[in-house]
N, C-alpha and C. Protein backbone atom coordinates (compact mmCIF):
# COMPACT_ATOMS: atom_id res chain seq x y z
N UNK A 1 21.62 -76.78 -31.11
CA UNK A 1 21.59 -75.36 -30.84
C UNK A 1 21.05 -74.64 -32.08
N UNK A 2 19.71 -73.61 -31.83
CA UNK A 2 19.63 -72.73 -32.75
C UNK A 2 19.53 -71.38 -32.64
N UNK A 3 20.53 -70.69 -33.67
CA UNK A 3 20.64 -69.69 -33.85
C UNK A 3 19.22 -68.73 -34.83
N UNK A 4 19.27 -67.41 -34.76
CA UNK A 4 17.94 -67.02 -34.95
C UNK A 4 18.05 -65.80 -34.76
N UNK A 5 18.17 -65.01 -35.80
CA UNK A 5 18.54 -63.70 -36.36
C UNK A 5 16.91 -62.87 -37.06
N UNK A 6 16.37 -61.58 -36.74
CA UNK A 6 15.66 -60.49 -37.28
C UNK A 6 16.29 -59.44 -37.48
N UNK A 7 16.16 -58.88 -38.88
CA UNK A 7 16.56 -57.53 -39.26
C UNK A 7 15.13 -56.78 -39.93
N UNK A 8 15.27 -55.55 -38.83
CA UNK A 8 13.69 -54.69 -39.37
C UNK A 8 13.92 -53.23 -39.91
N UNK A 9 13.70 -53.28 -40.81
CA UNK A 9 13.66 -52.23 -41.22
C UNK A 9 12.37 -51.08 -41.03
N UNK A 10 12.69 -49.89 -40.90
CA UNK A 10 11.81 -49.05 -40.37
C UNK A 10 11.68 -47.42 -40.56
N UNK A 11 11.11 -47.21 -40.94
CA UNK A 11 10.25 -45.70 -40.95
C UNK A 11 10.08 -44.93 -39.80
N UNK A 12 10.60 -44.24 -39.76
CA UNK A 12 10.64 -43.34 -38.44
C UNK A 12 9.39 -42.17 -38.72
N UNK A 13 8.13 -41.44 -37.96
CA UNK A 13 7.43 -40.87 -38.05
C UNK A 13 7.80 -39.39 -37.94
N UNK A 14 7.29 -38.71 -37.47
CA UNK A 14 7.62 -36.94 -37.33
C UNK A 14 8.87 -36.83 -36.63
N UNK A 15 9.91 -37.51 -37.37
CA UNK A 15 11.31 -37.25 -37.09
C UNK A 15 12.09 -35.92 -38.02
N UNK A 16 13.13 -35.06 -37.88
CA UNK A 16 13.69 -34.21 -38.71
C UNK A 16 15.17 -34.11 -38.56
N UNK A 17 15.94 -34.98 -37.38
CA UNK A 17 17.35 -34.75 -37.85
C UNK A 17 17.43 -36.25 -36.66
N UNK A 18 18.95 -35.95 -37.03
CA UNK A 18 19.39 -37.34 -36.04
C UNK A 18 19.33 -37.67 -34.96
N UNK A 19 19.85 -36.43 -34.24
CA UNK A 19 19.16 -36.63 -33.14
C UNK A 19 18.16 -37.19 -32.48
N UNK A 20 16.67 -36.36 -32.75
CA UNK A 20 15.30 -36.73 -33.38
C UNK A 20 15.42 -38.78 -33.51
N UNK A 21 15.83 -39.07 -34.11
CA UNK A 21 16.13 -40.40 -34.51
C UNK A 21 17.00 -41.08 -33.45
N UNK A 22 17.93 -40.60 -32.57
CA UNK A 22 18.20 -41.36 -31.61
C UNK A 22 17.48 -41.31 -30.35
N UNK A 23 16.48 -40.48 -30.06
CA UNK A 23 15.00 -40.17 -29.07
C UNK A 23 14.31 -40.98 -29.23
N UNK A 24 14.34 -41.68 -30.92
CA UNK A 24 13.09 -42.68 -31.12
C UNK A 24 13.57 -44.14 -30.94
N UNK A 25 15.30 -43.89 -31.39
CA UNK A 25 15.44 -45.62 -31.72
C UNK A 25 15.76 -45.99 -30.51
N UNK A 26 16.95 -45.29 -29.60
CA UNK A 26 17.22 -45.93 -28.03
C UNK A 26 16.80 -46.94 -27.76
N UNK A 27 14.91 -46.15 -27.31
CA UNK A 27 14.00 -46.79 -26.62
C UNK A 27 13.55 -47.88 -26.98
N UNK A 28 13.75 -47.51 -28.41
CA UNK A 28 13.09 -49.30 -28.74
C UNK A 28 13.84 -50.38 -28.86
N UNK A 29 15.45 -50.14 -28.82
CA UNK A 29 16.18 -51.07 -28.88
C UNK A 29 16.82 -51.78 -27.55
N UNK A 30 16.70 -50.58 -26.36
CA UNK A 30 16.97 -50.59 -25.03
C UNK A 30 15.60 -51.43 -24.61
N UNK A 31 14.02 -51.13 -25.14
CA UNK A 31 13.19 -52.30 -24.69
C UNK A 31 13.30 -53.41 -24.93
N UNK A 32 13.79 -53.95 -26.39
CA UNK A 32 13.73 -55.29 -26.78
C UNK A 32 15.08 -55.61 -25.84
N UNK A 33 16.01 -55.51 -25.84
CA UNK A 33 17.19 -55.57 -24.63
C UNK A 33 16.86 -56.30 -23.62
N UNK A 34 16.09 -55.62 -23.07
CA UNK A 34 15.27 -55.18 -21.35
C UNK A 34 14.46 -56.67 -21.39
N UNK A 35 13.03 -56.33 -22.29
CA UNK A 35 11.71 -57.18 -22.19
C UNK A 35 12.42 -58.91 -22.75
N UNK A 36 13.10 -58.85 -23.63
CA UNK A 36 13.28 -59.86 -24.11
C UNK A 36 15.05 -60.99 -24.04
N UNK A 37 15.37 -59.80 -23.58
CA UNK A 37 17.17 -60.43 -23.04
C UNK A 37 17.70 -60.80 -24.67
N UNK A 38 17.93 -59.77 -25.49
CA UNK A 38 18.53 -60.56 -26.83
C UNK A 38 19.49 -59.41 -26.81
N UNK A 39 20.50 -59.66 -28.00
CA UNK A 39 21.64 -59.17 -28.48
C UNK A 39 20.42 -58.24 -29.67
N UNK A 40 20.87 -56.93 -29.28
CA UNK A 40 20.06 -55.77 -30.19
C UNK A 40 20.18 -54.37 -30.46
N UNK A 41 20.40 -54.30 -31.96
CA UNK A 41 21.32 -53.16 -31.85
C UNK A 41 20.70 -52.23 -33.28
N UNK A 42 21.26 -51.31 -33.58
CA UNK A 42 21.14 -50.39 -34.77
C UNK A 42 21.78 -50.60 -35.43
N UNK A 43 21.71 -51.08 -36.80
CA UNK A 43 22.44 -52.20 -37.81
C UNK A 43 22.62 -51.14 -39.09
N UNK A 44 21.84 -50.57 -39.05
CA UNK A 44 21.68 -49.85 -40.88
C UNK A 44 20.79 -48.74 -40.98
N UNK A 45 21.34 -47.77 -42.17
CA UNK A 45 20.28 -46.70 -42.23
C UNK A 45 21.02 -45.87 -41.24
N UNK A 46 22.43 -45.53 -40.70
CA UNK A 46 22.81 -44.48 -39.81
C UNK A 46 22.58 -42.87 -40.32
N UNK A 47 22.83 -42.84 -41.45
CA UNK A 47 22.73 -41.14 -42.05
C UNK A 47 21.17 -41.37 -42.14
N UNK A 48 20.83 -41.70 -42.38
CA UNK A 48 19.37 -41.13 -42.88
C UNK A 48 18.43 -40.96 -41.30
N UNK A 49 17.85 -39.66 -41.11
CA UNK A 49 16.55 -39.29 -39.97
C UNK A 49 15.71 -40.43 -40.25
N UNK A 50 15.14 -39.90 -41.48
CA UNK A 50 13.11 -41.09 -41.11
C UNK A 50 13.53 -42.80 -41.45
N UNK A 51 14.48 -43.06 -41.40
CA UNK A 51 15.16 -44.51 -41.38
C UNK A 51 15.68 -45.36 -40.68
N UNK A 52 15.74 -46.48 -39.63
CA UNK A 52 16.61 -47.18 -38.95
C UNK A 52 16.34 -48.58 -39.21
N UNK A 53 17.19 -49.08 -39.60
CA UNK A 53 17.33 -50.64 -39.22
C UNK A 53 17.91 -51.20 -37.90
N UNK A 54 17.31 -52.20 -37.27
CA UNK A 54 17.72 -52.87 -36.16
C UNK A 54 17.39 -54.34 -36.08
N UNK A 55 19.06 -55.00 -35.50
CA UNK A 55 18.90 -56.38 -36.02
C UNK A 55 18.68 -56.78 -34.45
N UNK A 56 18.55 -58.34 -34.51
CA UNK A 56 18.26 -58.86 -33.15
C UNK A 56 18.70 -60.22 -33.04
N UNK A 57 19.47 -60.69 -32.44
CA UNK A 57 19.91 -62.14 -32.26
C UNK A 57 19.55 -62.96 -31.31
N UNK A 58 19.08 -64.06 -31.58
CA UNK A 58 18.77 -64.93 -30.49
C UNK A 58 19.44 -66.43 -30.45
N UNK A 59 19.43 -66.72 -29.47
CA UNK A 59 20.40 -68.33 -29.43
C UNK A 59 19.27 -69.46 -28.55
N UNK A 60 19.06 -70.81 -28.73
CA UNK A 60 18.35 -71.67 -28.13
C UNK A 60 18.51 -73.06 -28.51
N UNK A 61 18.14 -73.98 -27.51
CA UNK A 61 17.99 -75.14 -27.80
C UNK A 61 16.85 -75.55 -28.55
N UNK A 62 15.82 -74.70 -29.04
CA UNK A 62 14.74 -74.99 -30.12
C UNK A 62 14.59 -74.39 -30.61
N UNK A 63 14.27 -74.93 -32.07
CA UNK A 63 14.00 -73.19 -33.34
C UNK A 63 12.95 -73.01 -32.87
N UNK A 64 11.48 -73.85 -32.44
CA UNK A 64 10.55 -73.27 -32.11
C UNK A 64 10.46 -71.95 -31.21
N UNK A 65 10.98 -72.19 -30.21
CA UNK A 65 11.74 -71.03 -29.29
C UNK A 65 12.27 -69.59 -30.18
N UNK A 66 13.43 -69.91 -30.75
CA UNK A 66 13.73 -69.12 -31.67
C UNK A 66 12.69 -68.38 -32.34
N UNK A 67 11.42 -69.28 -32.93
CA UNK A 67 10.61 -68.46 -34.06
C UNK A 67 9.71 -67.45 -32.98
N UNK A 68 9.30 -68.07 -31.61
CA UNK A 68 8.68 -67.36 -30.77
C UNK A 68 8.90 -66.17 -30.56
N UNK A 69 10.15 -66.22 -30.19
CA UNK A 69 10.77 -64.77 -29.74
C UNK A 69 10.82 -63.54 -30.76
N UNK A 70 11.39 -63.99 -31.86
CA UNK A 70 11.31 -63.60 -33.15
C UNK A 70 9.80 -63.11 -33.58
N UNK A 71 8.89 -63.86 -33.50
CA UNK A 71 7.64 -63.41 -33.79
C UNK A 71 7.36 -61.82 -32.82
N UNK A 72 7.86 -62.37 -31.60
CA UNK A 72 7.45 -61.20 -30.64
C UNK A 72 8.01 -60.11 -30.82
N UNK A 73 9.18 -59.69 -31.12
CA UNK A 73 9.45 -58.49 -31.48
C UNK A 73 9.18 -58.20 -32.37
N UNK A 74 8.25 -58.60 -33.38
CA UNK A 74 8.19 -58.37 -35.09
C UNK A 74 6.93 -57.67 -34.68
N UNK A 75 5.93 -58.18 -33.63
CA UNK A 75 4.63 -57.96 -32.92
C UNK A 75 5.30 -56.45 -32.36
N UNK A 76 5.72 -56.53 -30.93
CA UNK A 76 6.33 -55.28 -30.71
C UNK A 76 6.69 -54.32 -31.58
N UNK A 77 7.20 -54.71 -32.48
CA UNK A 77 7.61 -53.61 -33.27
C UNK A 77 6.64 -52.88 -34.23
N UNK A 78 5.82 -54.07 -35.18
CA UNK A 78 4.56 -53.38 -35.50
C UNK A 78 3.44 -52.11 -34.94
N UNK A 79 3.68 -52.73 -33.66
CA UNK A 79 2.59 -52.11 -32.63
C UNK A 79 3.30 -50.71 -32.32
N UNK A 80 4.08 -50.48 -32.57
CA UNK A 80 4.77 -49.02 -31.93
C UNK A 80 4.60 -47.88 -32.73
N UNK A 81 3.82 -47.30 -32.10
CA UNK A 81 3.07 -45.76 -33.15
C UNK A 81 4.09 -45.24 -33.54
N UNK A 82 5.19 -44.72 -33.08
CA UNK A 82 5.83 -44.03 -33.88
C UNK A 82 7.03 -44.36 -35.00
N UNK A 83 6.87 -45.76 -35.05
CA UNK A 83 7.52 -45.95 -36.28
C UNK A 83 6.62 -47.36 -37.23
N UNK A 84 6.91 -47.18 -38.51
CA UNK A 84 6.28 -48.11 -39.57
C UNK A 84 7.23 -49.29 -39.74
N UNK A 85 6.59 -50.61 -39.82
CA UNK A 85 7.89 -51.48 -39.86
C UNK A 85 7.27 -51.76 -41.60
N UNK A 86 8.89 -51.81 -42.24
CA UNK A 86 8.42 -51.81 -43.41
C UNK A 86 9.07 -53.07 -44.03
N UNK A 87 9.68 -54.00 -43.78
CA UNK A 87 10.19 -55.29 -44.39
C UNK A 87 10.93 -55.62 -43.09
N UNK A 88 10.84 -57.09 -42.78
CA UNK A 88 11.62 -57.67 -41.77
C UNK A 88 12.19 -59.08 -42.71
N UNK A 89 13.70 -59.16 -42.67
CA UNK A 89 13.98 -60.52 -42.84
C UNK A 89 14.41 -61.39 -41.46
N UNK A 90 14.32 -62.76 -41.93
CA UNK A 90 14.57 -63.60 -41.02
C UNK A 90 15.65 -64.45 -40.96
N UNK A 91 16.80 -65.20 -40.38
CA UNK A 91 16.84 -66.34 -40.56
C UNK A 91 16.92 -67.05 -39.59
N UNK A 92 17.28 -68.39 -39.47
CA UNK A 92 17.11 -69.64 -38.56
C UNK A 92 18.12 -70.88 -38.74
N UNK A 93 19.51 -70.86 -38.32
CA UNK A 93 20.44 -71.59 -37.84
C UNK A 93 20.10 -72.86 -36.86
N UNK A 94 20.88 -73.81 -37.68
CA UNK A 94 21.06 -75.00 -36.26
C UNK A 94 22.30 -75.38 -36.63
N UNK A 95 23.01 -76.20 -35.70
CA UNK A 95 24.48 -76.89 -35.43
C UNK A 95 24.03 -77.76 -36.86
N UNK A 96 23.03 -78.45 -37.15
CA UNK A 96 22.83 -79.38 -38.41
C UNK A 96 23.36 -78.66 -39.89
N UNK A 97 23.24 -77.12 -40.17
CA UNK A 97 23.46 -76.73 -41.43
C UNK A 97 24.45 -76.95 -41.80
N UNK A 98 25.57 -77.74 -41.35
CA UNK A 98 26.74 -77.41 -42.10
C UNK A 98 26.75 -77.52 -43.36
């Protein structure tokens, strides 16, 4: 079994209060949800407007799998005009690390 974790950090565009910032992040966290079936949420960066972090978990019988999926929202997320992805970490679990 591998486990398979993204945390993205992100730049929010012509945002000005929090609100503003929950108009932008919802959607993108309710798509990766939706399009991709993962555990995904708003992790970091709550006070700050032009800021959100959002992590994403995935579980599988192959890391390859794992890195796939992972790649794809890193893709998705790039691609989304209204926010800048500005550092993503990764990691990649198996039942072997003990």
């Amino acid at each position: 079994m591998f486990t398979g974790s993204l945390c993205a950090d992100l730049r929010l565009g012509d945002v000005h209060s929090l609100k503003e910032k929950r108009s932008v992040v919802r959607p993108i966290v309710a798509e990766i949800a939706r399009r991709f079936s993962l555990s995904v949420a708003e992790t970091g960066h709550h006070d700050l407007y032009r800021r959100a972090e959002i992590g994403v978990a995935v579980v599988s019988g192959e890391g390859a799998h794992c890195r796939e999926v992972l790649d794809a929202v890193e893709r998705m997320l790039a691609e989304r005009p209204e926010v800048e992805l500005l550092q993503v970490r990764r990691q990649l679990f198996s039942n072997d690390d003990e």
